[in-house]
PDB file of N, CA and C in Angstrom:
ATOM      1  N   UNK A   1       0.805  -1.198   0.000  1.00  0.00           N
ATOM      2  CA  UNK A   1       0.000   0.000   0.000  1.00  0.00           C
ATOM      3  C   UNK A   1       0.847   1.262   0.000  1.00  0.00           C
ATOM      4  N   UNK A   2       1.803   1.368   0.529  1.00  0.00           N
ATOM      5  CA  UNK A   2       2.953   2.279   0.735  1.00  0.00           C
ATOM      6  C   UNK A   2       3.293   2.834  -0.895  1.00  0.00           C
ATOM      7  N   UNK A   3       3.607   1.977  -2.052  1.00  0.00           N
ATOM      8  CA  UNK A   3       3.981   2.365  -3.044  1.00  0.00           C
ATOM      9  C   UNK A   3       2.804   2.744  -4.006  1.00  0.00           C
ATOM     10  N   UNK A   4       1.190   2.383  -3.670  1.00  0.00           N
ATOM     11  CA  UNK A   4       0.400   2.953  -3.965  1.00  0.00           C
ATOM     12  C   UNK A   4       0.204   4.325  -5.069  1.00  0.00           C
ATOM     13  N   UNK A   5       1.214   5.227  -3.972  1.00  0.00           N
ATOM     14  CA  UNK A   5       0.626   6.602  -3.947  1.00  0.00           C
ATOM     15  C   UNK A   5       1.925   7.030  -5.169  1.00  0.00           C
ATOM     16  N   UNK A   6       2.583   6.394  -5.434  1.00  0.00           N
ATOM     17  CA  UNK A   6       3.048   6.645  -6.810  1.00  0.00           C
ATOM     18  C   UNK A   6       2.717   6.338  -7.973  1.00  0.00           C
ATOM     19  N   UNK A   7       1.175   5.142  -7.942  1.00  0.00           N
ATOM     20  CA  UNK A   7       0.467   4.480  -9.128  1.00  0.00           C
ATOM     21  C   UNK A   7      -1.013   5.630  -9.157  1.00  0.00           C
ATOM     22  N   UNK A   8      -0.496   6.886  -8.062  1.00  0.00           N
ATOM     23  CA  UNK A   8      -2.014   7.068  -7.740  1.00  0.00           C
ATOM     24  C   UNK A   8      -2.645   8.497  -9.099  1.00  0.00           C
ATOM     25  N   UNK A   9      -1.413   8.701  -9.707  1.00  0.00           N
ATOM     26  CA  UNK A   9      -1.999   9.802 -10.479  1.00  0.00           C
ATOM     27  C   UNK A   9      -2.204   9.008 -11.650  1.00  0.00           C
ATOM     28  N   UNK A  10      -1.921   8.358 -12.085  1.00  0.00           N
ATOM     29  CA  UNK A  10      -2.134   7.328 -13.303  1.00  0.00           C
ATOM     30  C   UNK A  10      -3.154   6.634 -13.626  1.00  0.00           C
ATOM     31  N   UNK A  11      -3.766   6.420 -11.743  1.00  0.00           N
ATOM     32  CA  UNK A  11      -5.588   5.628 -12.612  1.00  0.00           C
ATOM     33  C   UNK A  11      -6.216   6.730 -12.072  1.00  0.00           C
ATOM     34  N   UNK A  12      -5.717   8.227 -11.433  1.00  0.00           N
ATOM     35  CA  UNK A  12      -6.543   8.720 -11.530  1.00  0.00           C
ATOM     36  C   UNK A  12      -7.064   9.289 -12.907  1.00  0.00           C
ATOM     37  N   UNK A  13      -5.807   9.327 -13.905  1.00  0.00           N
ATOM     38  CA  UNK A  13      -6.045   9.699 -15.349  1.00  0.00           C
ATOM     39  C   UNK A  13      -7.167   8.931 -16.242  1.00  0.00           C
ATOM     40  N   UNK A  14      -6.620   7.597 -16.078  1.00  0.00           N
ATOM     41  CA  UNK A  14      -7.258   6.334 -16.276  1.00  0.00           C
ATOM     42  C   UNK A  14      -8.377   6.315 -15.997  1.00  0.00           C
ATOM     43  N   UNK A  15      -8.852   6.806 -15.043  1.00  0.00           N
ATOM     44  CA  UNK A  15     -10.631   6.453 -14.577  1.00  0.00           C
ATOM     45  C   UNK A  15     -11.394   8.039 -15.188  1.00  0.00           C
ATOM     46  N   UNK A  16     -10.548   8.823 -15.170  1.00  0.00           N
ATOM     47  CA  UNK A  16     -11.433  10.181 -15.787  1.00  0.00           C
ATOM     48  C   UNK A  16     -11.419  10.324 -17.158  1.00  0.00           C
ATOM     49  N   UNK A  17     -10.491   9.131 -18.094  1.00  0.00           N
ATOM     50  CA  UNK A  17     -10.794   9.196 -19.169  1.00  0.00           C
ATOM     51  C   UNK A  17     -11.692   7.955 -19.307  1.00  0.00           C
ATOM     52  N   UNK A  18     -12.201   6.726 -18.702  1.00  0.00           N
ATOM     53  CA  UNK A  18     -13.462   5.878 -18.594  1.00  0.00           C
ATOM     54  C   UNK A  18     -14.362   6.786 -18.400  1.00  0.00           C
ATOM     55  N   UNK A  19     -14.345   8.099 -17.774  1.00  0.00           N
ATOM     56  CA  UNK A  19     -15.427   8.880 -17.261  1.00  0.00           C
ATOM     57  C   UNK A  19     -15.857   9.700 -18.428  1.00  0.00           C
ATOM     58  N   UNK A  20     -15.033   9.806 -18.787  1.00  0.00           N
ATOM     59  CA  UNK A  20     -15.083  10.538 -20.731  1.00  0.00           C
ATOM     60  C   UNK A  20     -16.017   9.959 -21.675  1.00  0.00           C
ATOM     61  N   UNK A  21     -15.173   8.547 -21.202  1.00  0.00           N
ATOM     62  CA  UNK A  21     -15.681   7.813 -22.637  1.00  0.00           C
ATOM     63  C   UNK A  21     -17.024   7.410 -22.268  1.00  0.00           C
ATOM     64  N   UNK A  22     -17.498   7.277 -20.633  1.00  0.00           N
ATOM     65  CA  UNK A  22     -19.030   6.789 -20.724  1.00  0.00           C
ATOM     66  C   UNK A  22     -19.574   7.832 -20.473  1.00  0.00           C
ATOM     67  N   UNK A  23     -19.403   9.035 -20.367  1.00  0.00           N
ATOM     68  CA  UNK A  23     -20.270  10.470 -20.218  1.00  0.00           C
ATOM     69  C   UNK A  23     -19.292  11.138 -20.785  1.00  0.00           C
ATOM     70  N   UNK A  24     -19.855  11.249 -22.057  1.00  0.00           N
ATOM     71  CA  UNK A  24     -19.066  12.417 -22.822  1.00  0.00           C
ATOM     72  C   UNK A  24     -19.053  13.935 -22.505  1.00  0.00           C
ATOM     73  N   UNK A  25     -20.408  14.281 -22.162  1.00  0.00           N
ATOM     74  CA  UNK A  25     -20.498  15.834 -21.376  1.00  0.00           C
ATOM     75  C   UNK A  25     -19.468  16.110 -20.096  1.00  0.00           C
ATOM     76  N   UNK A  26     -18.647  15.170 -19.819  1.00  0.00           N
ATOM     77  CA  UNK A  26     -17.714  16.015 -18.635  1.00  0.00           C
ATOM     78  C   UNK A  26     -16.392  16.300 -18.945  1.00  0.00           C
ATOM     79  N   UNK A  27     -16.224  16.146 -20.103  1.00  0.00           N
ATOM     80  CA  UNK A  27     -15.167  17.052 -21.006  1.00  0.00           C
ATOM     81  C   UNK A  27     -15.612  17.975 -21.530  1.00  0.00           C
ATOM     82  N   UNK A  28     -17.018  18.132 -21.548  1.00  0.00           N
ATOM     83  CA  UNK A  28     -17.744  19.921 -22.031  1.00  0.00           C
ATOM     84  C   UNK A  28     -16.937  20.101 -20.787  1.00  0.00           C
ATOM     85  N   UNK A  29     -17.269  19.910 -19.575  1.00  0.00           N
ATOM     86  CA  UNK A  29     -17.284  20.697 -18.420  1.00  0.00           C
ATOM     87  C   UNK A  29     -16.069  20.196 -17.986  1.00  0.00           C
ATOM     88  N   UNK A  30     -14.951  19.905 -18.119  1.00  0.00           N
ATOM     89  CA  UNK A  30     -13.298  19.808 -17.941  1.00  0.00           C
ATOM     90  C   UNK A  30     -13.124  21.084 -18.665  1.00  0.00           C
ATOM     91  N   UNK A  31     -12.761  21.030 -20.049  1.00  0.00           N
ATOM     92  CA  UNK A  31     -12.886  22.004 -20.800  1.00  0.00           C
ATOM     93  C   UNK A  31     -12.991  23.410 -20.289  1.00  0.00           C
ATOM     94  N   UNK A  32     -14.331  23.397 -19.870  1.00  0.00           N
ATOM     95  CA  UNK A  32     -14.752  24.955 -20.106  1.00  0.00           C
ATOM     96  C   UNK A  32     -13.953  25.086 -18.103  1.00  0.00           C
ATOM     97  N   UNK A  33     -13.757  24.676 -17.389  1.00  0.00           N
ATOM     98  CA  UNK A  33     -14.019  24.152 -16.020  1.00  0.00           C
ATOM     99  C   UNK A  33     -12.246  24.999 -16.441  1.00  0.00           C
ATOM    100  N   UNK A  34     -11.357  24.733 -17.867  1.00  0.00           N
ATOM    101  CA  UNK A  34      -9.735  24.753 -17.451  1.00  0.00           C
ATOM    102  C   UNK A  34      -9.424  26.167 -18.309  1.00  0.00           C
ATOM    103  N   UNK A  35     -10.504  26.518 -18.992  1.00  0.00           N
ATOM    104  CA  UNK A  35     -10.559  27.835 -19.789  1.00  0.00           C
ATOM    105  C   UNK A  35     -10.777  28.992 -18.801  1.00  0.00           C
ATOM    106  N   UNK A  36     -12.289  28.515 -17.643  1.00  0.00           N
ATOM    107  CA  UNK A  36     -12.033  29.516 -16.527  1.00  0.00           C
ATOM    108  C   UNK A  36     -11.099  29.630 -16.013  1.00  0.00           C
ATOM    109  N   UNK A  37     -10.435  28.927 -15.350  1.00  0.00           N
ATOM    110  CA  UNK A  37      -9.565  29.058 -14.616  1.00  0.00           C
ATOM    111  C   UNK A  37      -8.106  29.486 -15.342  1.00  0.00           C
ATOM    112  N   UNK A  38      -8.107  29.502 -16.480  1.00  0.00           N
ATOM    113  CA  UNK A  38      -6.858  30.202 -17.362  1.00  0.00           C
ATOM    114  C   UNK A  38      -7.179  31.808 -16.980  1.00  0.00           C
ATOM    115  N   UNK A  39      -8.494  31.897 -17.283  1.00  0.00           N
ATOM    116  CA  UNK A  39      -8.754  33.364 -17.398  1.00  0.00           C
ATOM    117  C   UNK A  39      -8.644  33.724 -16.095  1.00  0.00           C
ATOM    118  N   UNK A  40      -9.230  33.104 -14.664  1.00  0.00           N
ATOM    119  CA  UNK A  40      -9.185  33.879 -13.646  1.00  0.00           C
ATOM    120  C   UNK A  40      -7.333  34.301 -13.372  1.00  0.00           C
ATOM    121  N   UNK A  41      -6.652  33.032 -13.945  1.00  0.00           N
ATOM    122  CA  UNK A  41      -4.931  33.338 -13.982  1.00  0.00           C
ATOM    123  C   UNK A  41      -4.798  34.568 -14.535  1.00  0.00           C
ATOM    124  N   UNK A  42      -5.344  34.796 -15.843  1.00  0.00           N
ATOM    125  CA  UNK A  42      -4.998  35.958 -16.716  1.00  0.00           C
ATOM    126  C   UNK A  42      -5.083  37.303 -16.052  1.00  0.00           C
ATOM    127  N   UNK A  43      -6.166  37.364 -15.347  1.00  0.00           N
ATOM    128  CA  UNK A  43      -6.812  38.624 -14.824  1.00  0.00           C
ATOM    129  C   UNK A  43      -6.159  38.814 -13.230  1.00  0.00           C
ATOM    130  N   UNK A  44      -5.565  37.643 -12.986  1.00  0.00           N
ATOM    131  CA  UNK A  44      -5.064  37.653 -11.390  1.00  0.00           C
ATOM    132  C   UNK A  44      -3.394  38.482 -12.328  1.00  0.00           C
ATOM    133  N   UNK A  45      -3.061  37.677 -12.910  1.00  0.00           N
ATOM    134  CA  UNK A  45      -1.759  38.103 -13.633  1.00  0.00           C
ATOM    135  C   UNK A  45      -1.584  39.721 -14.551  1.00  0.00           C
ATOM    136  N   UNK A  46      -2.890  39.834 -14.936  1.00  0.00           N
ATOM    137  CA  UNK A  46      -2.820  41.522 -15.180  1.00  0.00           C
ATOM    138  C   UNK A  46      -3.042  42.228 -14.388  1.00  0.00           C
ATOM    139  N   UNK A  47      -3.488  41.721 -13.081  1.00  0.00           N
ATOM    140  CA  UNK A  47      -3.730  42.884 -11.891  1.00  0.00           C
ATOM    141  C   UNK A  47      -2.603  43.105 -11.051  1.00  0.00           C
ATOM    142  N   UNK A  48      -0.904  42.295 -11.088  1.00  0.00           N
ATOM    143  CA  UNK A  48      -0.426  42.188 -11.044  1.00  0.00           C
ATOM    144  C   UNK A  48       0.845  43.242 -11.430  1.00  0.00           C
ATOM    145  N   UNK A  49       0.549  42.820 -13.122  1.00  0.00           N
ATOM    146  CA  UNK A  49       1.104  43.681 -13.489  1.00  0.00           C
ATOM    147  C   UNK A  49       0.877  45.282 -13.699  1.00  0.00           C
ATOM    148  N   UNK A  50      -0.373  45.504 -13.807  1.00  0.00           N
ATOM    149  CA  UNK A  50      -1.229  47.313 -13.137  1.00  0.00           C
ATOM    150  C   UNK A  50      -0.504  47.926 -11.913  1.00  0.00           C
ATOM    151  N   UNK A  51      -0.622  46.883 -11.105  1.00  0.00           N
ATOM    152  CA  UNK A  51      -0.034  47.772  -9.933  1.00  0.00           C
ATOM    153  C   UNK A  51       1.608  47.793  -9.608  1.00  0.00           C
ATOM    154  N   UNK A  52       2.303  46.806 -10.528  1.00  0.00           N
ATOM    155  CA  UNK A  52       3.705  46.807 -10.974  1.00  0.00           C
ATOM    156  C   UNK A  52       3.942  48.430 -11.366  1.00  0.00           C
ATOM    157  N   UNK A  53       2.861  48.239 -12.438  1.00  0.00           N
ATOM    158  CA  UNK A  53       3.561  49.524 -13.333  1.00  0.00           C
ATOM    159  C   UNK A  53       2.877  51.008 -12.937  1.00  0.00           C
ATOM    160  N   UNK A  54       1.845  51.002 -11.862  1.00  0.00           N
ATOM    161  CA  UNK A  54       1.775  51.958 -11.140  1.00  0.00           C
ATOM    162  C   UNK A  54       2.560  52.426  -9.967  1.00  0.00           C
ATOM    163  N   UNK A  55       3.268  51.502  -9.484  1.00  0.00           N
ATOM    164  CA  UNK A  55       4.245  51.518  -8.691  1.00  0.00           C
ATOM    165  C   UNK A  55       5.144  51.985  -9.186  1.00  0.00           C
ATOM    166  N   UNK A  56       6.014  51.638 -10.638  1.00  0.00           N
ATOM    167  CA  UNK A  56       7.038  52.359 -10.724  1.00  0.00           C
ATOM    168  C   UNK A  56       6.714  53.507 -11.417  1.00  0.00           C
ATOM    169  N   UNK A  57       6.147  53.974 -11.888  1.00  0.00           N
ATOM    170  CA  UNK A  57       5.535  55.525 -12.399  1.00  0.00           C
ATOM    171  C   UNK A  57       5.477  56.127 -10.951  1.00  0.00           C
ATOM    172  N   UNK A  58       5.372  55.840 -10.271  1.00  0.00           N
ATOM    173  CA  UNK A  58       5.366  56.912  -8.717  1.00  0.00           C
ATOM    174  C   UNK A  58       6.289  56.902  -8.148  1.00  0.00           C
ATOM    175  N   UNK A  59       7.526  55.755  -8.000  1.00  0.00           N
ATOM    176  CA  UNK A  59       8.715  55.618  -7.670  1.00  0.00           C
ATOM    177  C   UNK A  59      10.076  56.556  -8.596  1.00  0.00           C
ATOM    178  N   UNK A  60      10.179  57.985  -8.647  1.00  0.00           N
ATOM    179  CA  UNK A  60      10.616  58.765  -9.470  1.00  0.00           C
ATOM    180  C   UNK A  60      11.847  58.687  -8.836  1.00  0.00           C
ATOM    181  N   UNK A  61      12.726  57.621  -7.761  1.00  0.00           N
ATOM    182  CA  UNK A  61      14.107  57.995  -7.333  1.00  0.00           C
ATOM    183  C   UNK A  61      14.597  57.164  -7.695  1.00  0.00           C
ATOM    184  N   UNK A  62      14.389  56.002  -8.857  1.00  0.00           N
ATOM    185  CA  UNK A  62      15.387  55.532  -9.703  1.00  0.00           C
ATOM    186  C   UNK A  62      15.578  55.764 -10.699  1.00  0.00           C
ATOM    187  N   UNK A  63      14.774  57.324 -11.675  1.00  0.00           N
ATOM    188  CA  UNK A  63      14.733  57.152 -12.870  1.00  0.00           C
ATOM    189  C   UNK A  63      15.878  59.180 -13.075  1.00  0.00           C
ATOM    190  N   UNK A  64      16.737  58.967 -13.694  1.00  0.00           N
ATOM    191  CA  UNK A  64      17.218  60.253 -13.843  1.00  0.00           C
ATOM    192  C   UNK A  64      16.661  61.029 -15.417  1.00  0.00           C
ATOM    193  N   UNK A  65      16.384  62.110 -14.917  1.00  0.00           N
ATOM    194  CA  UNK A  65      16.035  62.931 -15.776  1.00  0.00           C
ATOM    195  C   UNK A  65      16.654  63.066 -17.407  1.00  0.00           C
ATOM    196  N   UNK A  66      17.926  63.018 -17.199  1.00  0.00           N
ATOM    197  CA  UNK A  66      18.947  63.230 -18.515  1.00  0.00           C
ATOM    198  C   UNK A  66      19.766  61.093 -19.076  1.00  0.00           C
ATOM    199  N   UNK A  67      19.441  61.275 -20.160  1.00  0.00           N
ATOM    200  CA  UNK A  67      20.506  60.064 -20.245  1.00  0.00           C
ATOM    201  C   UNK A  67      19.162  59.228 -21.336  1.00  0.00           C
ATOM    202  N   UNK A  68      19.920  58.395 -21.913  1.00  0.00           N
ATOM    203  CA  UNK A  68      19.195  56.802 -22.739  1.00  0.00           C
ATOM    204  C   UNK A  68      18.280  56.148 -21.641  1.00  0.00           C
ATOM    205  N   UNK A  69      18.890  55.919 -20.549  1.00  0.00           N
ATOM    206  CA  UNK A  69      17.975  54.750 -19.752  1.00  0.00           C
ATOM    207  C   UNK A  69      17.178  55.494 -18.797  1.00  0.00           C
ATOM    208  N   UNK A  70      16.297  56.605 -19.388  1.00  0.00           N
ATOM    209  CA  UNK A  70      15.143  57.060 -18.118  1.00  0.00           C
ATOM    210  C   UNK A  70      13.842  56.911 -18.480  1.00  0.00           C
ATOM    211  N   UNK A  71      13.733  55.224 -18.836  1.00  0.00           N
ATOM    212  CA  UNK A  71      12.291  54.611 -19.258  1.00  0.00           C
ATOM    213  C   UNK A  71      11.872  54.348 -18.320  1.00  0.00           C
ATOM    214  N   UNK A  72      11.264  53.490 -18.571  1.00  0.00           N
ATOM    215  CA  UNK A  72      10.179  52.526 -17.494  1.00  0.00           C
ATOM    216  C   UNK A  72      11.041  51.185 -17.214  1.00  0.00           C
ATOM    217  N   UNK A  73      11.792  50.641 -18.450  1.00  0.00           N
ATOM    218  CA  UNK A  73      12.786  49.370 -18.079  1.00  0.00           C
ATOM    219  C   UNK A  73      13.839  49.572 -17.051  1.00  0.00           C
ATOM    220  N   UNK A  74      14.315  51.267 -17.035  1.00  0.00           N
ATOM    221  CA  UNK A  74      15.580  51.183 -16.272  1.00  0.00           C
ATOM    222  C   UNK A  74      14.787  51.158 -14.586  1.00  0.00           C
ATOM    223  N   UNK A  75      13.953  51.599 -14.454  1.00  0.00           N
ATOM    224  CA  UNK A  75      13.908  51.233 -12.970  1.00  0.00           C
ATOM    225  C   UNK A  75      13.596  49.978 -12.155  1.00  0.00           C
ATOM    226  N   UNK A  76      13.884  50.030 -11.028  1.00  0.00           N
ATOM    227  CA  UNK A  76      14.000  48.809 -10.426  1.00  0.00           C
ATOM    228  C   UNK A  76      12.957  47.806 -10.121  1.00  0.00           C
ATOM    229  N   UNK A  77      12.358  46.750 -10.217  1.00  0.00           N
ATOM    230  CA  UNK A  77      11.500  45.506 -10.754  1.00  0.00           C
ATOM    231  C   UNK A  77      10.801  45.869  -8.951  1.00  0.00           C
ATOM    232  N   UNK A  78       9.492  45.811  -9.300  1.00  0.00           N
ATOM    233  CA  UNK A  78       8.725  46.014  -8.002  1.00  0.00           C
ATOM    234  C   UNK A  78       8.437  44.665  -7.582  1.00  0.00           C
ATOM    235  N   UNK A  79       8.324  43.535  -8.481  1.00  0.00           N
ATOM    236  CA  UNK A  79       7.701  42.324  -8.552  1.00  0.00           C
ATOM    237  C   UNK A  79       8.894  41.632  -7.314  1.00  0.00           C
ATOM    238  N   UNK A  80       9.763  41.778  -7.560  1.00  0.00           N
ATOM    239  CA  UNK A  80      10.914  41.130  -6.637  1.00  0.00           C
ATOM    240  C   UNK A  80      11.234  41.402  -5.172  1.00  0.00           C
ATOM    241  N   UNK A  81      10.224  42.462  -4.507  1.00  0.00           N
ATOM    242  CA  UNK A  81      10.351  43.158  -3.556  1.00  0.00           C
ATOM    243  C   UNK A  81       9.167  42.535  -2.829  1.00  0.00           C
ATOM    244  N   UNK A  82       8.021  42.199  -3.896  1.00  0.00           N
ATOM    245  CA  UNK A  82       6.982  41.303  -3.157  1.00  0.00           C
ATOM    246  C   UNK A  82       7.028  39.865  -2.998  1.00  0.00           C
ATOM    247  N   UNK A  83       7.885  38.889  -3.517  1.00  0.00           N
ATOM    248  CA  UNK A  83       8.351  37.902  -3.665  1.00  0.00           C
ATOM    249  C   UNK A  83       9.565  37.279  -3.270  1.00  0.00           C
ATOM    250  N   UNK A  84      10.013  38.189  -1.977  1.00  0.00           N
ATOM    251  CA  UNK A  84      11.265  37.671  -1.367  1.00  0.00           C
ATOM    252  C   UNK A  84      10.686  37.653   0.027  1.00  0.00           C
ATOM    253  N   UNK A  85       9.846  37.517   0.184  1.00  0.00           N
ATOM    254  CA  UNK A  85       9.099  36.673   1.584  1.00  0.00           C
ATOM    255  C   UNK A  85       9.108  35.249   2.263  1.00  0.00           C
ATOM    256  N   UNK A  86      10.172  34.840   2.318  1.00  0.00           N
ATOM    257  CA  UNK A  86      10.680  33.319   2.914  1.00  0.00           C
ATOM    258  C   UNK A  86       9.955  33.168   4.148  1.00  0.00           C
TER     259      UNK A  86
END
């Protein structure tokens, strides 16, 4: 029983494609079930990036006035400041 749980994602595949093949409607609803959830990613991931890039538009003490690099690339990545939380 111990080695089980390494056979265990394999009939779980196995039994949801028997589940396919004798009810075809729950791949409508896999389907649409993996499209939502792309999109709620999408919209979690552009809200993300909104307040990235409102952040550095207000952060004006890394960007110098004169020179090539006083875009939006040269300043410093906000994303990395929220993601170093160990």
């Amino acid at each position: 029983m111990a080695n089980l749980r390494f056979y265990f994602p394999g009939i779980t595949l196995i039994l949801i494609a028997i589940a396919i093949i004798a009810v075809p409607e729950i791949l409508v609803a896999f389907v649409a079930a993996a499209i939502i959830l792309a999109g709620i990613a999408l919209l979690y991931m552009g809200h993300i990036a909104r307040k990235s890039e409102i952040e550095m538009r207000d952060s004006e003490e890394w960007v110098h006035g004169d020179g090539f690099f006083d875009g939006w690339f040269a300043r410093a990545p906000v994303y990395r400041r929220r993601h170093r939380r160990f």
